[in-house]
C-alpha atoms as a PDB file:
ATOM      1  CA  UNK A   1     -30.060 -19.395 -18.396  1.00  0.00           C
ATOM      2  CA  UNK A   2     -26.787 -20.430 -20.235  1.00  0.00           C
ATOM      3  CA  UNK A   3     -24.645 -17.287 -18.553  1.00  0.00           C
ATOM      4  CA  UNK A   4     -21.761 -18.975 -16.826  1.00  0.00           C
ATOM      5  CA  UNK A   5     -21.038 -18.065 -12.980  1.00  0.00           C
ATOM      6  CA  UNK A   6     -17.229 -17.359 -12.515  1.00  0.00           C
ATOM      7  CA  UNK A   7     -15.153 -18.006  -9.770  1.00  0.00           C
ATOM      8  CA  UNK A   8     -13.195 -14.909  -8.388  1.00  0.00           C
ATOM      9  CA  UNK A   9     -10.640 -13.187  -9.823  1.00  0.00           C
ATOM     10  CA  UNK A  10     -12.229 -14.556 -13.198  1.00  0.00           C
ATOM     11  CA  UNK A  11     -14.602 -12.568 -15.253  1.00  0.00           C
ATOM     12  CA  UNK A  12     -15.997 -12.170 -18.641  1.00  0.00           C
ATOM     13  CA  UNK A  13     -18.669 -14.541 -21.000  1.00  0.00           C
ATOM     14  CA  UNK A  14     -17.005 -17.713 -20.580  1.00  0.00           C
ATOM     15  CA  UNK A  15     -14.576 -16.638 -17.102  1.00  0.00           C
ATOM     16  CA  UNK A  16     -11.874 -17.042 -19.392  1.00  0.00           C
ATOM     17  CA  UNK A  17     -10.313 -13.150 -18.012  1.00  0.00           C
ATOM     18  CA  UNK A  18      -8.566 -13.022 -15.261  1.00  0.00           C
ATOM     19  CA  UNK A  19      -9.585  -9.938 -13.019  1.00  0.00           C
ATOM     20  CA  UNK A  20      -8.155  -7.815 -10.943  1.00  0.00           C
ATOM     21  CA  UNK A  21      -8.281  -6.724  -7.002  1.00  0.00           C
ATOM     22  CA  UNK A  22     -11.263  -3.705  -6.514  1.00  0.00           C
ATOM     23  CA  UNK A  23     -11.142  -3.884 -10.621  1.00  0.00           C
ATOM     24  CA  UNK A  24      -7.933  -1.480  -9.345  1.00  0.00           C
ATOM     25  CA  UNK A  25      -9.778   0.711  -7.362  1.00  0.00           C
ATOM     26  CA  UNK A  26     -10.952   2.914 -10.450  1.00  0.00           C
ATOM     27  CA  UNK A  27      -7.228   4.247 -10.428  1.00  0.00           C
ATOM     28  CA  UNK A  28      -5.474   1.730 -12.574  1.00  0.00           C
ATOM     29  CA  UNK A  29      -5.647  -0.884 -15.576  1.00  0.00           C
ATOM     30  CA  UNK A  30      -6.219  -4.116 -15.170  1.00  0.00           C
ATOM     31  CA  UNK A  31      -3.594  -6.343 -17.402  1.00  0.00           C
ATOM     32  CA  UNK A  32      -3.744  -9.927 -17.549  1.00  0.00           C
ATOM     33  CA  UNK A  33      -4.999 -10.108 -13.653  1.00  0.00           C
ATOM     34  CA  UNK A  34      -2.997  -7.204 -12.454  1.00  0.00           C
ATOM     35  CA  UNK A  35      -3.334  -3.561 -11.953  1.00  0.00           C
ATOM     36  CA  UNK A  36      -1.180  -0.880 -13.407  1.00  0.00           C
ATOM     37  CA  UNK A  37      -1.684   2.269 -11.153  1.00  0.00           C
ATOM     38  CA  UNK A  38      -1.973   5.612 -12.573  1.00  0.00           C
ATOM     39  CA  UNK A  39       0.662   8.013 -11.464  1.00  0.00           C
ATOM     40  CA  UNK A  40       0.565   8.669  -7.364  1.00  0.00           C
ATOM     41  CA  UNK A  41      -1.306   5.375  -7.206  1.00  0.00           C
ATOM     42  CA  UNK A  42       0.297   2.211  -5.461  1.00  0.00           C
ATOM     43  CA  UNK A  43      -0.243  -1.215  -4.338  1.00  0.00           C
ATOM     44  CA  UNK A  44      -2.224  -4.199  -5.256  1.00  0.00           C
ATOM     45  CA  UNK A  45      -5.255  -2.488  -5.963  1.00  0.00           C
ATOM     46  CA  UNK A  46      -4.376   0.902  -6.238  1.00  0.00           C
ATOM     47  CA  UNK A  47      -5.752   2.109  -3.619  1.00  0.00           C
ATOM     48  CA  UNK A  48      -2.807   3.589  -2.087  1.00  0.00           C
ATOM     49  CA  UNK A  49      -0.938   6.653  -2.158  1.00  0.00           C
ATOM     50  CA  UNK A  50       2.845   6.547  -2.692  1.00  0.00           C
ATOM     51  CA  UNK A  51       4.711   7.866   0.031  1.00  0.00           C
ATOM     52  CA  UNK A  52       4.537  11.918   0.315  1.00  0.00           C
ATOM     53  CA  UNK A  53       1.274  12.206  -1.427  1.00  0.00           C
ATOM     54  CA  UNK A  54      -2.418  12.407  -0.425  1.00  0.00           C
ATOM     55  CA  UNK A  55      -5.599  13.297  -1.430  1.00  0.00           C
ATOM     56  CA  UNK A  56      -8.204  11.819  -3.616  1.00  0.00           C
ATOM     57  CA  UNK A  57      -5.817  11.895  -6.256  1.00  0.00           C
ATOM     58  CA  UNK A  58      -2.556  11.342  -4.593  1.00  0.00           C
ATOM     59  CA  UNK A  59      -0.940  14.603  -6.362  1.00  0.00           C
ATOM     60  CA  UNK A  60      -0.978  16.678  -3.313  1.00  0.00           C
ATOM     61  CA  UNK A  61       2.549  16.722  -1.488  1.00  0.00           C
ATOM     62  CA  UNK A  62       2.075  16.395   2.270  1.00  0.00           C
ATOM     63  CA  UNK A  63       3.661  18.886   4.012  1.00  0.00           C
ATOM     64  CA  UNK A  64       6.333  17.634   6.657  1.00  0.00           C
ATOM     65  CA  UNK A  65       5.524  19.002  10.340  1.00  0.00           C
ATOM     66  CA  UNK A  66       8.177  21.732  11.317  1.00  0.00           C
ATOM     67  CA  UNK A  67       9.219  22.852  14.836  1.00  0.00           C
ATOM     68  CA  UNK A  68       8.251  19.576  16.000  1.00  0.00           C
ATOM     69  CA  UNK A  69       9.346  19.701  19.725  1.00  0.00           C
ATOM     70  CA  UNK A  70       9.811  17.014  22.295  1.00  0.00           C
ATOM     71  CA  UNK A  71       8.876  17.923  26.322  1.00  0.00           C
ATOM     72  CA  UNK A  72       8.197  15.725  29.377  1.00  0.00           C
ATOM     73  CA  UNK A  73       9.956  12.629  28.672  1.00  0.00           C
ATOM     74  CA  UNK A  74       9.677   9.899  30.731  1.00  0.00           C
ATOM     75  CA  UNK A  75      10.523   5.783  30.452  1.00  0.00           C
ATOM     76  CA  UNK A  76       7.063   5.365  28.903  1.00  0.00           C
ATOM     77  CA  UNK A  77       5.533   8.478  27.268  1.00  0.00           C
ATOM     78  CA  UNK A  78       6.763  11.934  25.529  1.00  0.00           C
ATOM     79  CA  UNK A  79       4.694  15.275  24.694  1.00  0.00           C
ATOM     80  CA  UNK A  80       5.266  16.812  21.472  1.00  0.00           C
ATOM     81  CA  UNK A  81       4.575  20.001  19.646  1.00  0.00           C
ATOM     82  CA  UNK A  82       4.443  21.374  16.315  1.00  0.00           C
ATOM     83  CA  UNK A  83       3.119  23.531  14.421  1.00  0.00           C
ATOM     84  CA  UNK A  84       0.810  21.866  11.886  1.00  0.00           C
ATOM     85  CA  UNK A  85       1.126  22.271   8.580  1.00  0.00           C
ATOM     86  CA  UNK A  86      -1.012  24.971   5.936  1.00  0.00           C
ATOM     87  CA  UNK A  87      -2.616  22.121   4.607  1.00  0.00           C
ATOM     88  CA  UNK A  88      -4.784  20.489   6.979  1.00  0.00           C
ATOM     89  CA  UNK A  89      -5.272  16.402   7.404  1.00  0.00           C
ATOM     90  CA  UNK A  90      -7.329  13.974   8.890  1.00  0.00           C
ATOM     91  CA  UNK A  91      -5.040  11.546  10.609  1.00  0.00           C
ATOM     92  CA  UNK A  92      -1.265  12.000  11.718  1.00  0.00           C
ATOM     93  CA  UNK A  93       0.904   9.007  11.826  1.00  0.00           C
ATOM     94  CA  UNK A  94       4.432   9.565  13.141  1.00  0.00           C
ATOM     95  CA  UNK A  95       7.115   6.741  13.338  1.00  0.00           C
ATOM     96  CA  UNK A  96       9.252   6.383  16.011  1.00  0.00           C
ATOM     97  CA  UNK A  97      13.021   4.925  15.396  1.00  0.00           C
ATOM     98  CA  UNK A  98      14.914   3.856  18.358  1.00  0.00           C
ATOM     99  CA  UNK A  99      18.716   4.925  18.103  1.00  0.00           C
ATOM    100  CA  UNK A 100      19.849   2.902  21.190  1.00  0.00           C
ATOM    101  CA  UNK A 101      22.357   0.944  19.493  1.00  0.00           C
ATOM    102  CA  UNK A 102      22.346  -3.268  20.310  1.00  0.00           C
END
């Protein structure tokens, strides 16, 4: 049919343009076979958050978990309580950092 079938990332009549990851996730520009987020976006394909932020926007500031309290600590596990934040989310991750120095 004379339409030419590109390889990925190219695109365009003759896959001369060089595309971009997720075409950026709908939250970015693609440039020259990279995406330029729009603000709160991040990563490759802009389909991250930067750190603090959610939503489906990533302009919501997440709220950090106060009164977090530690109880029943043993070699292996640990119990802890907080009270949750106003704004209410699907998944909590929490990081732990050992301090036992080497």
């Amino acid at each position: 049919n004379g339409k030419c079938v590109c390889n990925v990332p190219f695109t365009g009549p003759d896959c001369s343009i060089r595309g971009c990851p997720n075409d950026c996730s709908n939250k970015g520009r693609c440039i020259k076979g990279q995406c330029v987020c729009r603000r709160g976006f991040i990563g490759r394909d802009c389909s991250q958050c930067k750190e603090g932020m959610t939503g489906p926007n990533c302009n919501i500031a997440m709220a950090g978990v106060s009164q977090l309290g530690v109880r029943d600590v043993t070699d292996s596990s640990a119990t802890l309580i907080w009270t949750q934040p106003a704004v209410q989310y699907e998944t909590y991750y929490i990081t732990f950092t050992s301090q036992k120095e080497t």
